[in-house]
N, C-alpha and C. Protein backbone atom coordinates (compact mmCIF):
# COMPACT_ATOMS: atom_id res chain seq x y z
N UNK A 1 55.35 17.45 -7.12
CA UNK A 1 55.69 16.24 -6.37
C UNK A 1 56.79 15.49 -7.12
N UNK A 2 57.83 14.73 -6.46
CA UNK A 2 59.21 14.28 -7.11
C UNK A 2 58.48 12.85 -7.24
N UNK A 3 58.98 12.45 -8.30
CA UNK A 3 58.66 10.72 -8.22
C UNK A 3 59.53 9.94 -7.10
N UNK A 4 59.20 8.69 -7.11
CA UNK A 4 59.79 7.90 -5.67
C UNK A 4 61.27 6.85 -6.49
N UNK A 5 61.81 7.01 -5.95
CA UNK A 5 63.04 6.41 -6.65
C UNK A 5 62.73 4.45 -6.36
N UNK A 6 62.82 3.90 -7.74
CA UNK A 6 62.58 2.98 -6.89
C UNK A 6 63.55 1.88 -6.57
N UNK A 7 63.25 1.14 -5.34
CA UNK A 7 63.88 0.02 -4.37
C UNK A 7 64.20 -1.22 -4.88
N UNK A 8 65.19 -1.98 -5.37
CA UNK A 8 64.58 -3.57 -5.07
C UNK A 8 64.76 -3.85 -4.34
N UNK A 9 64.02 -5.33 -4.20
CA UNK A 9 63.92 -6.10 -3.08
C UNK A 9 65.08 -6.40 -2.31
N UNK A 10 65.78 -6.51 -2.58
CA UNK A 10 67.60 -6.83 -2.26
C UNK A 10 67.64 -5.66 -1.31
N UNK A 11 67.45 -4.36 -1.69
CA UNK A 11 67.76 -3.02 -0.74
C UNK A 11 66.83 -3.00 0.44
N UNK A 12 65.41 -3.40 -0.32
CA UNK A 12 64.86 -3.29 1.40
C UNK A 12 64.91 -4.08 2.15
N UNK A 13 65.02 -5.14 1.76
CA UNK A 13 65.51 -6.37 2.92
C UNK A 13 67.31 -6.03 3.54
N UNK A 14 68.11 -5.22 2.41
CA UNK A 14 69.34 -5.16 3.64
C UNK A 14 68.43 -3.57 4.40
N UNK A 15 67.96 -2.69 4.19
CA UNK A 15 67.10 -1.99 4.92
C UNK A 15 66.88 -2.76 6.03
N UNK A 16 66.06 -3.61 6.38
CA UNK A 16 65.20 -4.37 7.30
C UNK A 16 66.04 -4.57 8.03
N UNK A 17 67.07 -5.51 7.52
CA UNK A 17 68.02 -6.00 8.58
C UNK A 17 68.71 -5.22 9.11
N UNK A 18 69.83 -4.16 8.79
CA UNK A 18 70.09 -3.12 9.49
C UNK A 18 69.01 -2.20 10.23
N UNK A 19 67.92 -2.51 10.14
CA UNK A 19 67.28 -1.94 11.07
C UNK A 19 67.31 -2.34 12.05
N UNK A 20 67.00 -4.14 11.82
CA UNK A 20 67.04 -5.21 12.99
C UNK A 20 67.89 -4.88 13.94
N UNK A 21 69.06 -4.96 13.52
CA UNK A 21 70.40 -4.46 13.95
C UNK A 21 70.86 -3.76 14.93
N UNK A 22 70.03 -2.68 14.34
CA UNK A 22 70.15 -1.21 15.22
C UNK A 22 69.27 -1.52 15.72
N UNK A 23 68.07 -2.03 16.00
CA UNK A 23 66.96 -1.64 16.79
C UNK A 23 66.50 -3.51 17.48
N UNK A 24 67.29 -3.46 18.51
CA UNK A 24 67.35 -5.32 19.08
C UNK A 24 65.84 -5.68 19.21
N UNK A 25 65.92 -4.68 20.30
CA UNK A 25 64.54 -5.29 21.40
C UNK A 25 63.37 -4.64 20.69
N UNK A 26 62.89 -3.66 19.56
CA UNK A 26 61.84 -3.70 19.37
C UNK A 26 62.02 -4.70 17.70
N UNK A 27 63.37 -5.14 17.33
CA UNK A 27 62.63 -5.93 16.73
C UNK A 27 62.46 -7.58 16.77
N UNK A 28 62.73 -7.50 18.03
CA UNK A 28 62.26 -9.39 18.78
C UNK A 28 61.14 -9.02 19.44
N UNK A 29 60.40 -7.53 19.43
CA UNK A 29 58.70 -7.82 19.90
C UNK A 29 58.42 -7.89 18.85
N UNK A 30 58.30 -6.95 17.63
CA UNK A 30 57.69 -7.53 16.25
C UNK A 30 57.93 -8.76 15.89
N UNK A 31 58.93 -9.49 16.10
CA UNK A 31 58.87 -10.60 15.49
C UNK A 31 58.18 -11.66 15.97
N UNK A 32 58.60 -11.03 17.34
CA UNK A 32 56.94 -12.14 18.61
C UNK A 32 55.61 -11.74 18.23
N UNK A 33 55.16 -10.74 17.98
CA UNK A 33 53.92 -10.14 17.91
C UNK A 33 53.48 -11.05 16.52
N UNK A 34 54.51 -10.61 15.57
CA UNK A 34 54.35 -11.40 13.89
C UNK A 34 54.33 -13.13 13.94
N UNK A 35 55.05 -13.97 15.13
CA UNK A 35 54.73 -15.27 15.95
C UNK A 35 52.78 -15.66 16.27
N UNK A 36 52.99 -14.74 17.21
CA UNK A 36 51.62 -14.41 17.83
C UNK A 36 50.21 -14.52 16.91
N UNK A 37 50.63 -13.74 15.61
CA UNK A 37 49.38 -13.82 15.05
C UNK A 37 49.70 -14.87 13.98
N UNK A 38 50.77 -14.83 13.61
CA UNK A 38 50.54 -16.32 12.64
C UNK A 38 49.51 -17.78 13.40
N UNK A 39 50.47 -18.08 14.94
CA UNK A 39 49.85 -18.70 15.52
C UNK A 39 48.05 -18.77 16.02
N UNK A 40 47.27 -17.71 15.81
CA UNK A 40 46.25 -17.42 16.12
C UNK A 40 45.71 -17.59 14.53
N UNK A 41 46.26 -17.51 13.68
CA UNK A 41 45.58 -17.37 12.62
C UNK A 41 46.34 -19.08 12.12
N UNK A 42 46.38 -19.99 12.27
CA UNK A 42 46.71 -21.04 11.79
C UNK A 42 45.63 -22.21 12.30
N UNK A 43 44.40 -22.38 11.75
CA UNK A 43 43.66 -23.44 12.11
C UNK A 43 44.58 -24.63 13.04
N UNK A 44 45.93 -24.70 12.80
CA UNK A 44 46.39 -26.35 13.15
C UNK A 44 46.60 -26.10 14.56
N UNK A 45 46.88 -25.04 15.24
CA UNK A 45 47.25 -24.72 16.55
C UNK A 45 46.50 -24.51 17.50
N UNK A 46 46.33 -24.93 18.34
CA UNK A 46 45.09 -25.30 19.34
C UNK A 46 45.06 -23.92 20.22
N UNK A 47 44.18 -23.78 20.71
CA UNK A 47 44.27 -22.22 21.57
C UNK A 47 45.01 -22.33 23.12
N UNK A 48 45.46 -23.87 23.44
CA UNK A 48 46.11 -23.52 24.80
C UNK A 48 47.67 -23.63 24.06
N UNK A 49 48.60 -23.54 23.03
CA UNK A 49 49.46 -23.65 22.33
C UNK A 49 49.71 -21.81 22.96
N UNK A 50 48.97 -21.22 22.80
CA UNK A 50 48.93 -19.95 22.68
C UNK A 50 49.70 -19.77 24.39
């Protein structure tokens, strides 16, 4: 087995974003979906907010 070369943080975040990039619409559902559950998981937000 090869070892894993490793990443910093700097690379995978420009990773991420060129992903963003290339990939519009599935990544404005993740980012709604990643909305979605923050909001469900935040005591301060009432459930008709939802």
């Amino acid at each position: 087995m090869t070892e894993a070369t490793p990443v910093s943080h700097e690379q995978l975040l420009t990773q991420w974003l060129s992903w963003m990039k290339a990939h519009p619409d599935w990544a404005k559902e993740l980012l709604a979906e990643s909305t979605d559950r923050e909001k469900v998981n935040d005591p301060h937000t009432s459930k008709t907010d939802l």
